[in-house]
Protein backbone atom coordinates (compact mmCIF):
# COMPACT_ATOMS: atom_id res chain seq x y z
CA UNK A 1 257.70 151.33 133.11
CA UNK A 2 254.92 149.49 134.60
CA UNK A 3 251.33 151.24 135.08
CA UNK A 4 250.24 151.08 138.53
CA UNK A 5 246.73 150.13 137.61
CA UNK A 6 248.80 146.74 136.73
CA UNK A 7 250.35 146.05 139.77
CA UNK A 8 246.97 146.98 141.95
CA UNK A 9 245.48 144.15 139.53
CA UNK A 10 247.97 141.53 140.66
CA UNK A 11 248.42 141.86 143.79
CA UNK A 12 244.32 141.93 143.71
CA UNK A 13 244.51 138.58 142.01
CA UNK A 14 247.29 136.93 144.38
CA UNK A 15 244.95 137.59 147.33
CA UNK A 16 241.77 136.12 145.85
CA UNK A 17 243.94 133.13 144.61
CA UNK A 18 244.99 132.77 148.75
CA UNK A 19 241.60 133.40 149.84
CA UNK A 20 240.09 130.87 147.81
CA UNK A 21 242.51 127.87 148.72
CA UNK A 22 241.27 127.85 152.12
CA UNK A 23 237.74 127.50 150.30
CA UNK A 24 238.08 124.81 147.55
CA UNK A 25 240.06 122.71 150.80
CA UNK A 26 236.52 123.10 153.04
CA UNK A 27 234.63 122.01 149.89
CA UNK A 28 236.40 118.52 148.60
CA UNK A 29 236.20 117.18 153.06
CA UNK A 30 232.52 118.06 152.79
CA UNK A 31 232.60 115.82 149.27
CA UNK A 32 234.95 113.29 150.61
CA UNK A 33 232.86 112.80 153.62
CA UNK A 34 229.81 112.73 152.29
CA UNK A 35 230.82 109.59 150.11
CA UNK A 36 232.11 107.93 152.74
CA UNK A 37 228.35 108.71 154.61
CA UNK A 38 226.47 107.28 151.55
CA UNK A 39 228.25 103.81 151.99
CA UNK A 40 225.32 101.45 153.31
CA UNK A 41 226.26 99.79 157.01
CA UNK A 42 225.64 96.64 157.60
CA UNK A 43 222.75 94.94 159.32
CA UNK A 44 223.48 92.50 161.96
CA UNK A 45 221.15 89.34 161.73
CA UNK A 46 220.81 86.14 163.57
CA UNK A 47 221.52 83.31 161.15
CA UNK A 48 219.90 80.01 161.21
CA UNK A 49 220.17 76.83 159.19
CA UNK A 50 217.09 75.39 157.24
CA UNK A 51 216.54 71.99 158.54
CA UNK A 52 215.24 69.08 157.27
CA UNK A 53 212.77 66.89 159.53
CA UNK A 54 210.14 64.51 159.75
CA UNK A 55 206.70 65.86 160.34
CA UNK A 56 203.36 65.08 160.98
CA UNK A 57 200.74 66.46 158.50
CA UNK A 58 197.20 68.39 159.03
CA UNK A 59 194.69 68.92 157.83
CA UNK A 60 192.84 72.00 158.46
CA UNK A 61 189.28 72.29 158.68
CA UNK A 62 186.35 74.57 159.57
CA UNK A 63 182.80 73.45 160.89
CA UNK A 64 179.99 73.92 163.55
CA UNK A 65 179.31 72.20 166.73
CA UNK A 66 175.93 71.02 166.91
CA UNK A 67 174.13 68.75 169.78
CA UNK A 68 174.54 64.77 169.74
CA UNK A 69 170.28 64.66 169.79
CA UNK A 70 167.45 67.13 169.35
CA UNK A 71 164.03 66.53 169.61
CA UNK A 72 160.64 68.84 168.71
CA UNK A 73 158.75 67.59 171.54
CA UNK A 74 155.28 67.71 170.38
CA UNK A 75 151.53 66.85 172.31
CA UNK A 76 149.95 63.82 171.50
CA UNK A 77 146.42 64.78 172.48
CA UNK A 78 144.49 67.88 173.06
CA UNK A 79 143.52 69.47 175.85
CA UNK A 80 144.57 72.55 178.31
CA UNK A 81 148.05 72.70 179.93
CA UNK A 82 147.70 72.63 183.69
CA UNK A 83 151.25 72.22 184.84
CA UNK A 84 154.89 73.46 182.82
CA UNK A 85 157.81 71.70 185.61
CA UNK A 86 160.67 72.81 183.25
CA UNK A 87 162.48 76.41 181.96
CA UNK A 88 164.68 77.11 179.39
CA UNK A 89 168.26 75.34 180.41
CA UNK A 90 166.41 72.87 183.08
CA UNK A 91 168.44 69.36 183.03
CA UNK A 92 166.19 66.89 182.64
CA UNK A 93 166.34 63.03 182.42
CA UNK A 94 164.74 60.37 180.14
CA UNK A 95 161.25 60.75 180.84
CA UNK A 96 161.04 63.40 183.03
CA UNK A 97 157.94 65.19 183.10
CA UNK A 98 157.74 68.68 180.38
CA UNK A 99 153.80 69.65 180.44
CA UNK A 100 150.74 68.29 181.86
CA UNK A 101 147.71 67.89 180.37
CA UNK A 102 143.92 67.70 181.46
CA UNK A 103 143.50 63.98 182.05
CA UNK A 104 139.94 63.85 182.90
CA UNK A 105 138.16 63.10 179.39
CA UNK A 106 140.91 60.70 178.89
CA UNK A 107 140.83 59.12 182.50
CA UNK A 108 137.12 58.69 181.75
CA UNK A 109 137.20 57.12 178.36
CA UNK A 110 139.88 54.71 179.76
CA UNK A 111 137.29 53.72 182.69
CA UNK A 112 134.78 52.80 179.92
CA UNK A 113 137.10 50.81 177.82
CA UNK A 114 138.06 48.98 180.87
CA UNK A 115 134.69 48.36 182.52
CA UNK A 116 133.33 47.22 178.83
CA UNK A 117 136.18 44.48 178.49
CA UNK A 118 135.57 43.12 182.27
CA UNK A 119 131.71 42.60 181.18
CA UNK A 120 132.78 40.37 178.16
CA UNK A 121 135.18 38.74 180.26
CA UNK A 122 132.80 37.57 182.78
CA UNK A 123 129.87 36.86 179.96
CA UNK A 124 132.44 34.13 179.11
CA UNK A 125 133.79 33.36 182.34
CA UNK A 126 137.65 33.94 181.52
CA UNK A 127 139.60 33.71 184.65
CA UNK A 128 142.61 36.09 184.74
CA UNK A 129 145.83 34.35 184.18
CA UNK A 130 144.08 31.48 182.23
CA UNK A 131 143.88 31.23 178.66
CA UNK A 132 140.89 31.12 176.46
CA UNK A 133 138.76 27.98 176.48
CA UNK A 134 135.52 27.87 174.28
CA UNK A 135 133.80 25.01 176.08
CA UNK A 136 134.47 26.60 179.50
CA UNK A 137 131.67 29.32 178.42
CA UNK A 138 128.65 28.51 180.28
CA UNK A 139 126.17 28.95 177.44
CA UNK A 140 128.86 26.36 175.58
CA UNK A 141 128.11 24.10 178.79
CA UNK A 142 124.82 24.75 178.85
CA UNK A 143 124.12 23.65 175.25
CA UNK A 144 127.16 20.64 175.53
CA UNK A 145 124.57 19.57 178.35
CA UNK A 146 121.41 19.34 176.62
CA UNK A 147 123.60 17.70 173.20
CA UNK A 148 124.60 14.76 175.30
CA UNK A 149 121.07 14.37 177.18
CA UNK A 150 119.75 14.31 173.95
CA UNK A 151 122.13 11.44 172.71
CA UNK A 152 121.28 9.86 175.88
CA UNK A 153 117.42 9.87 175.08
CA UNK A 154 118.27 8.85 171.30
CA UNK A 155 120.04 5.77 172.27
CA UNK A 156 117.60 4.98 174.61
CA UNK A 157 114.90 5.00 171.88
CA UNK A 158 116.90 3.32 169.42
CA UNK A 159 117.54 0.19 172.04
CA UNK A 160 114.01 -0.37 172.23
CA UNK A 161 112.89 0.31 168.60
CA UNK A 162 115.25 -2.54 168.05
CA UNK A 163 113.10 -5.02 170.71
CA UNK A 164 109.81 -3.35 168.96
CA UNK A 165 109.14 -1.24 172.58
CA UNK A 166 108.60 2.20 170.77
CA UNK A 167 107.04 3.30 167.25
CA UNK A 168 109.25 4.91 164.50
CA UNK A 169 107.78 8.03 164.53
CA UNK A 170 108.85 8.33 168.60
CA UNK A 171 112.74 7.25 167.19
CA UNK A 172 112.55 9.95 164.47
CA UNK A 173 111.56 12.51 167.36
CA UNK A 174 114.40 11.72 169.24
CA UNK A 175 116.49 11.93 166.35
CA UNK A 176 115.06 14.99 165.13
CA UNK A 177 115.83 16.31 168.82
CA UNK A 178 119.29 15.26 169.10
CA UNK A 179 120.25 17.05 165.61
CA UNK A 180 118.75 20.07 167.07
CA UNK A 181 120.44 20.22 170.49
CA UNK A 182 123.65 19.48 168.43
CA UNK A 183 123.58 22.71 165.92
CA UNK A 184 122.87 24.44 169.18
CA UNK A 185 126.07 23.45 170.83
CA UNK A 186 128.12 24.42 167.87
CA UNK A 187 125.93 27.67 167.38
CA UNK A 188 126.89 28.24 171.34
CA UNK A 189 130.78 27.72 170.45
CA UNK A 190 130.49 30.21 167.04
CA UNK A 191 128.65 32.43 169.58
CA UNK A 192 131.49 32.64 172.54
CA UNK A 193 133.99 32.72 169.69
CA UNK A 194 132.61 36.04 168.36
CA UNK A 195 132.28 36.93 171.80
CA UNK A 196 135.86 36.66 172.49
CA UNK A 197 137.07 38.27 169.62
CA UNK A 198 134.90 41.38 170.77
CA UNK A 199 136.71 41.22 173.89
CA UNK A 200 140.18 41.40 171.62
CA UNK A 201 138.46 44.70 170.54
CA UNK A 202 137.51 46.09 174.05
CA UNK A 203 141.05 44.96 174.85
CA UNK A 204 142.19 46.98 172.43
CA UNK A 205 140.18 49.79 173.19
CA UNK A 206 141.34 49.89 176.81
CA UNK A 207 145.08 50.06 175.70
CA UNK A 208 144.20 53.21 173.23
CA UNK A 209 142.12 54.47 176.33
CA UNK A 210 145.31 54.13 178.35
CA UNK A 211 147.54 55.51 176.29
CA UNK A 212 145.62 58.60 175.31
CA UNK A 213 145.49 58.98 179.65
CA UNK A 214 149.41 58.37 179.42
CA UNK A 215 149.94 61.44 176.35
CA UNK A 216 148.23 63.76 179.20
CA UNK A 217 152.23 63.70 180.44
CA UNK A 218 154.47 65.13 178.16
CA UNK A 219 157.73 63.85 178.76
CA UNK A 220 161.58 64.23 177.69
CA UNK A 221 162.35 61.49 174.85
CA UNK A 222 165.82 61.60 176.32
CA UNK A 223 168.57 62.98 179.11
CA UNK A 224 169.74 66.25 178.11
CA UNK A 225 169.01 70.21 178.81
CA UNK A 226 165.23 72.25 177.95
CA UNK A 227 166.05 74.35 175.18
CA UNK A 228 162.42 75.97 174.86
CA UNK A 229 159.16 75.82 176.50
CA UNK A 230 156.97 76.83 173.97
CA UNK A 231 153.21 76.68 176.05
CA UNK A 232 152.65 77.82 179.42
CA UNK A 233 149.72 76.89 181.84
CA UNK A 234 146.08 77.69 181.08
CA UNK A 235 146.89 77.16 177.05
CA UNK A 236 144.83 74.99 174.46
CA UNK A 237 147.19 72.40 172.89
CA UNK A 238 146.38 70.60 169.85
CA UNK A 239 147.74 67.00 168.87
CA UNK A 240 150.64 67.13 167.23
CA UNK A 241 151.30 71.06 168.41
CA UNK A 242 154.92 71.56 169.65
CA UNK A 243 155.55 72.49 172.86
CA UNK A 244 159.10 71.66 173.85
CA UNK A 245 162.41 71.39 172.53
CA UNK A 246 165.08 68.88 174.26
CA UNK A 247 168.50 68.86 173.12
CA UNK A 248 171.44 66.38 174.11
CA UNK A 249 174.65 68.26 174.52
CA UNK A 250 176.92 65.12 175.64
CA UNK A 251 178.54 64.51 173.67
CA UNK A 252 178.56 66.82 170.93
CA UNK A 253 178.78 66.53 166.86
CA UNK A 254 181.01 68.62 165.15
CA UNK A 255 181.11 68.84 161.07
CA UNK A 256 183.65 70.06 158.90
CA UNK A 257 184.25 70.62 155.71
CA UNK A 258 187.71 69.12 154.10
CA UNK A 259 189.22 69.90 150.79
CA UNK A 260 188.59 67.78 148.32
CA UNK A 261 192.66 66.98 147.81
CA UNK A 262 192.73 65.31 150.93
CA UNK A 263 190.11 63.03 151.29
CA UNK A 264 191.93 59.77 151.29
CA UNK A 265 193.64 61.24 154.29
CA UNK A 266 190.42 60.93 156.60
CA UNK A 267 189.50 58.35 158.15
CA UNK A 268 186.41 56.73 160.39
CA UNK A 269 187.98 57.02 164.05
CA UNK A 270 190.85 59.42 163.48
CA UNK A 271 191.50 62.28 166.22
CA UNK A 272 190.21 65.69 165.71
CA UNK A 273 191.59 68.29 167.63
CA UNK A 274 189.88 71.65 167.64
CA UNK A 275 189.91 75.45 168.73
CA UNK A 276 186.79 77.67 169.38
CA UNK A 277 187.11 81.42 170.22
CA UNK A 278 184.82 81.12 172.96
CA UNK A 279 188.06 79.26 174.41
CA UNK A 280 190.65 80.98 172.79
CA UNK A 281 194.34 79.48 172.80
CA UNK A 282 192.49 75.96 174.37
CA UNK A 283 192.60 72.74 172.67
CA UNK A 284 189.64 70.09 172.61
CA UNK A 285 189.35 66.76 171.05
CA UNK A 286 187.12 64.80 169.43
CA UNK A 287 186.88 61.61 167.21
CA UNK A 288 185.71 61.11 163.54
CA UNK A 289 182.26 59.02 163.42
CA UNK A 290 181.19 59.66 159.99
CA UNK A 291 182.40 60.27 156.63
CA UNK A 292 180.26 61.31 153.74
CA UNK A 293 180.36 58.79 150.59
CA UNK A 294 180.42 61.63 148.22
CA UNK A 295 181.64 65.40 147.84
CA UNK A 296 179.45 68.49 147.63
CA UNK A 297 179.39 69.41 144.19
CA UNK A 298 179.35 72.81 144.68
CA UNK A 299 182.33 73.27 147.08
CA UNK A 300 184.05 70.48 145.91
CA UNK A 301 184.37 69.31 149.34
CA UNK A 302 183.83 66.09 151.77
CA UNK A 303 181.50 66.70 154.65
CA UNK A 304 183.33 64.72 158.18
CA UNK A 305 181.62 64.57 161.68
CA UNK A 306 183.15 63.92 164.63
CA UNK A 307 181.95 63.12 167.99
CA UNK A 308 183.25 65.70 170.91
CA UNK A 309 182.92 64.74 174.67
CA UNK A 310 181.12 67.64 176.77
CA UNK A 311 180.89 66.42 180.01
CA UNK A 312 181.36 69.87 181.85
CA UNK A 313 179.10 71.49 179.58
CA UNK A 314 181.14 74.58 178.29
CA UNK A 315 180.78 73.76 174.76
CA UNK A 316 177.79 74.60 173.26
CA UNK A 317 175.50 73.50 169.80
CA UNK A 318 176.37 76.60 167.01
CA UNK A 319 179.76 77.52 168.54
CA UNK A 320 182.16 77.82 165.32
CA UNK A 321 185.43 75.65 165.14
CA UNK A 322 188.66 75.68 163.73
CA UNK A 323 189.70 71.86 163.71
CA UNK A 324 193.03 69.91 162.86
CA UNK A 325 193.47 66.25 161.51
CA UNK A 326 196.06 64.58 161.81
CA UNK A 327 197.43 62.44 159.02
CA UNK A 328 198.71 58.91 160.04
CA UNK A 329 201.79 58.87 158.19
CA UNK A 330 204.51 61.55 158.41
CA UNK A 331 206.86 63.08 155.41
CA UNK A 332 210.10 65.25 155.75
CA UNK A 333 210.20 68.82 155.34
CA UNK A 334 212.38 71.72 155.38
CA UNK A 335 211.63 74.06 157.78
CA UNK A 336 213.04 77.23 159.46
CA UNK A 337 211.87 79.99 162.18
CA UNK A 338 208.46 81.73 161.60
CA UNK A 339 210.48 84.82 162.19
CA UNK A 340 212.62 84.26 159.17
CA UNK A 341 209.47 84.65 156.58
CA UNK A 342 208.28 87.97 155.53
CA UNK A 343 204.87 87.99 153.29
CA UNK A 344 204.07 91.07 152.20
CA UNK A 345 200.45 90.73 149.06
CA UNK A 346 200.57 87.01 149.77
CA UNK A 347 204.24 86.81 148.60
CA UNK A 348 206.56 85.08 150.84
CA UNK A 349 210.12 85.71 151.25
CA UNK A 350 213.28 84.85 153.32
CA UNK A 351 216.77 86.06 153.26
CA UNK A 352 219.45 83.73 152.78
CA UNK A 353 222.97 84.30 154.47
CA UNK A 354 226.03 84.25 152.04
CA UNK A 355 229.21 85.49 152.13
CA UNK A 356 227.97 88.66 154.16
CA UNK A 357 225.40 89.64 152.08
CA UNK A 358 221.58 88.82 152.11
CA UNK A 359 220.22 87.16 149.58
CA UNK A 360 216.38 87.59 148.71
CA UNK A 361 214.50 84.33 147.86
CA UNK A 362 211.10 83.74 146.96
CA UNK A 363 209.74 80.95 148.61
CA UNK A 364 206.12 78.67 149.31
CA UNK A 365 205.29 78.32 152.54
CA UNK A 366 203.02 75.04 154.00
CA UNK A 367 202.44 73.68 157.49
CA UNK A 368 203.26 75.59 160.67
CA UNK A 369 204.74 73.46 162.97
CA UNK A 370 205.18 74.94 166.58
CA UNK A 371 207.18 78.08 166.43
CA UNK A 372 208.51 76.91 162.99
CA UNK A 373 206.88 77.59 159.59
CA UNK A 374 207.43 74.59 156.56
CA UNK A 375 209.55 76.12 153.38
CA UNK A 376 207.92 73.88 150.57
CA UNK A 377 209.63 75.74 147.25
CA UNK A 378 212.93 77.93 147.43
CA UNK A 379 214.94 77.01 150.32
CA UNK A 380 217.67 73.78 150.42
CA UNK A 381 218.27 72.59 153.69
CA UNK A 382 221.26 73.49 155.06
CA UNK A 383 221.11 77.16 153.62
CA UNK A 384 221.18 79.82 156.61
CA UNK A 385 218.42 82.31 156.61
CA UNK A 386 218.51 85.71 159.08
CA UNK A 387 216.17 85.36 161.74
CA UNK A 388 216.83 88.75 163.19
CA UNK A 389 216.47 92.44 161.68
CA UNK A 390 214.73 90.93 158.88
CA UNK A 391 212.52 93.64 158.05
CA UNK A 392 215.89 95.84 157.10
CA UNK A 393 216.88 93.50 154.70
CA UNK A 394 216.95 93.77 150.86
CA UNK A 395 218.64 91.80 148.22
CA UNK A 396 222.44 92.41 148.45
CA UNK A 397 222.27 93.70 151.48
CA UNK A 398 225.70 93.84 153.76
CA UNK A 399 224.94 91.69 156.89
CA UNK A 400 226.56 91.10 160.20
């Protein structure tokens, strides 16, 4: 006889047993799809081949434009401005006029010098345009005169001492007087000699005169634009006191500083092309003039400067520069899109495209050319990196 407590329990267990299959079913589709979920899809990439090609290499360099010519224009003699033509920026030519000075000391003292050489001149009657003659001076004449009247007499005398006419004591007189008019010729010729080298002096004297009257004009040593007026009108100025400064800004100079492992690369008259950001994106040129014959020993590094046309002006001296030199010679490289290269900490990477996976590889970069970036350690040519999507990528990753 079976208890009823028994059958209650089976039939209880029969109907969890049927509610629970419709359970456990629910439970392994979640599981099942799930897994399929979790499967990684694939990434679609552009792929492009690494390609091997003759380039051109640079050398990058960094430096400062600075003006061709600049000049502390200074006073040469003191006195009190009375006239300041110029600004800050004003063009000005070679020679053009920068500050005035009082000229009338200096006017004066030139007068003097001049009026003192004219009164030597005409003591020894030198005729403009005519060189110096010592026996043209009329004391010279004068005493040349009396030297050959006395000769004259002597002769005379000595004639008729011979026929017994005159006494010897009257032949020694005229002797005696001929001696003396001669020392007095030559002491007239010493005499217009010193004479004429105190007119040298005076001469001399007149040109200083002149020039001090010419320093009263400050002018510009060369073409080029006022940087600074440093005086203004009604101030004392002292020689040698600066009161200008004159800069040339065309053409410019431009230096740079080039790595040491490329200085048999640059050479006197090579291009320099060049990027400021007062310009940004804009290209100017310029030519190499100078190359230092040794490195900086502290930088380890060769000092270059380079002439830059500036015609229109927009460049100006201090503007910082971001030059390129080309080398002469080209070399192959392998190179591939910029957009394929990730660097992420200064490590550079690029995923290569096999068999529908991505494969990470750690490479060294080098020269960008153009829109293209040089591969110079981990990449073959011919190897196909993914140009697109790149930043999804990891190593195995499926690709499309």
């Amino acid at each position: 006889m079976i208890r009823p407590v028994t059958v209650l329990s089976l039939s209880a267990l029969l109907v969890a047993s049927t509610c629970l299959l419709p359970a456990c079913t629910s439970a392994d589709g979640k599981a099942a799809a799930a897994s399929q979920t979790s499967q990684p899809a694939s990434v679609a990439v552009a792929a492009t081949p690494a390609a091997e090609e003759p380039i051109t290499r640079v050398i990058r360099a960094t430096g400062s434009l600075t003006a061709e010519e600049q000049a502390d224009v200074a006073a040469e003699v003191a006195g009190r401005i009375v006239a300041t033509p110029v600004e800050r920026g004003t063009a000005v030519g070679a020679g053009a006029v920068l500050v005035r000075i009082s000229a009338t000391e200096a006017d004066a003292q030139a007068q003097e010098a001049e009026a003192n050489a004219a009164q030597i001149e005409a003591r020894l009657g030198i005729t403009p345009g005519h060189p110096f003659d010592v026996d043209a001076v009329p004391e010279v004449q004068t005493a040349k005169a009396a030297l050959d009247l006395a000769i004259n007499e002597f002769n005379r005398i000595k004639s008729l001492l011979a026929q017994r006419v005159v006494s010897q004591s009257e032949y020694e007189q005229r002797q005696t007087q001929m001696e003396s008019s001669r020392q007095q010729f030559e002491a007239a010729r010493n005499a217009a000699a010193q004479q004429y080298q105190a007119l040298q002096a005076a001469r001399a004297r007149v040109t200083l005169a002149q020039k001090t009257l010419s320093d009263t004009t400050v002018r510009a040593p060369f073409a080029g634009l006022v940087e600074e007026r440093l005086v203004s009108t009604g101030d004392y100025v002292t020689k040698g006191m600066k009161v200008a400064v004159v800069v040339r800004v065309n053409p410019l100079r431009i230096q740079l500083t080039v790595p040491e492992q490329f200085v048999s690369a640059v050479k006197v008259g090579a291009p320099v092309t060049f990027q400021v950001d007062a310009f940004p994106g804009r290209d100017f040129t310029g030519t190499i003039r100078y190359v230092s014959p040794a490195l900086e020993t502290t930088r380890r590094a060769l000092t270059v400067e380079a002439v830059v046309p500036n015609t229109s002006g927009e460049l100006k001296p201090g503007l910082f520069a971001t030059a390129r030199i080309d080398q002469p010679e080209q070399t192959r490289a392998v190179l591939v899109p910029a957009d394929a290269v990730q660097t992420t900490a200064g490590t550079s990477r690029v995923y290569v495209v096999n068999g529908g996976h991505a494969e990470e590889r750690i490479v060294t970069t080098g020269q960008q050319v153009d829109s293209r970036i040089e591969i110079a350690t981990g990449l073959k040519a011919g190897e196909k990196v993914a140009t697109k999507n790149v930043a999804q990528l990891f190593d195995g990753a499926k690709v499309s």
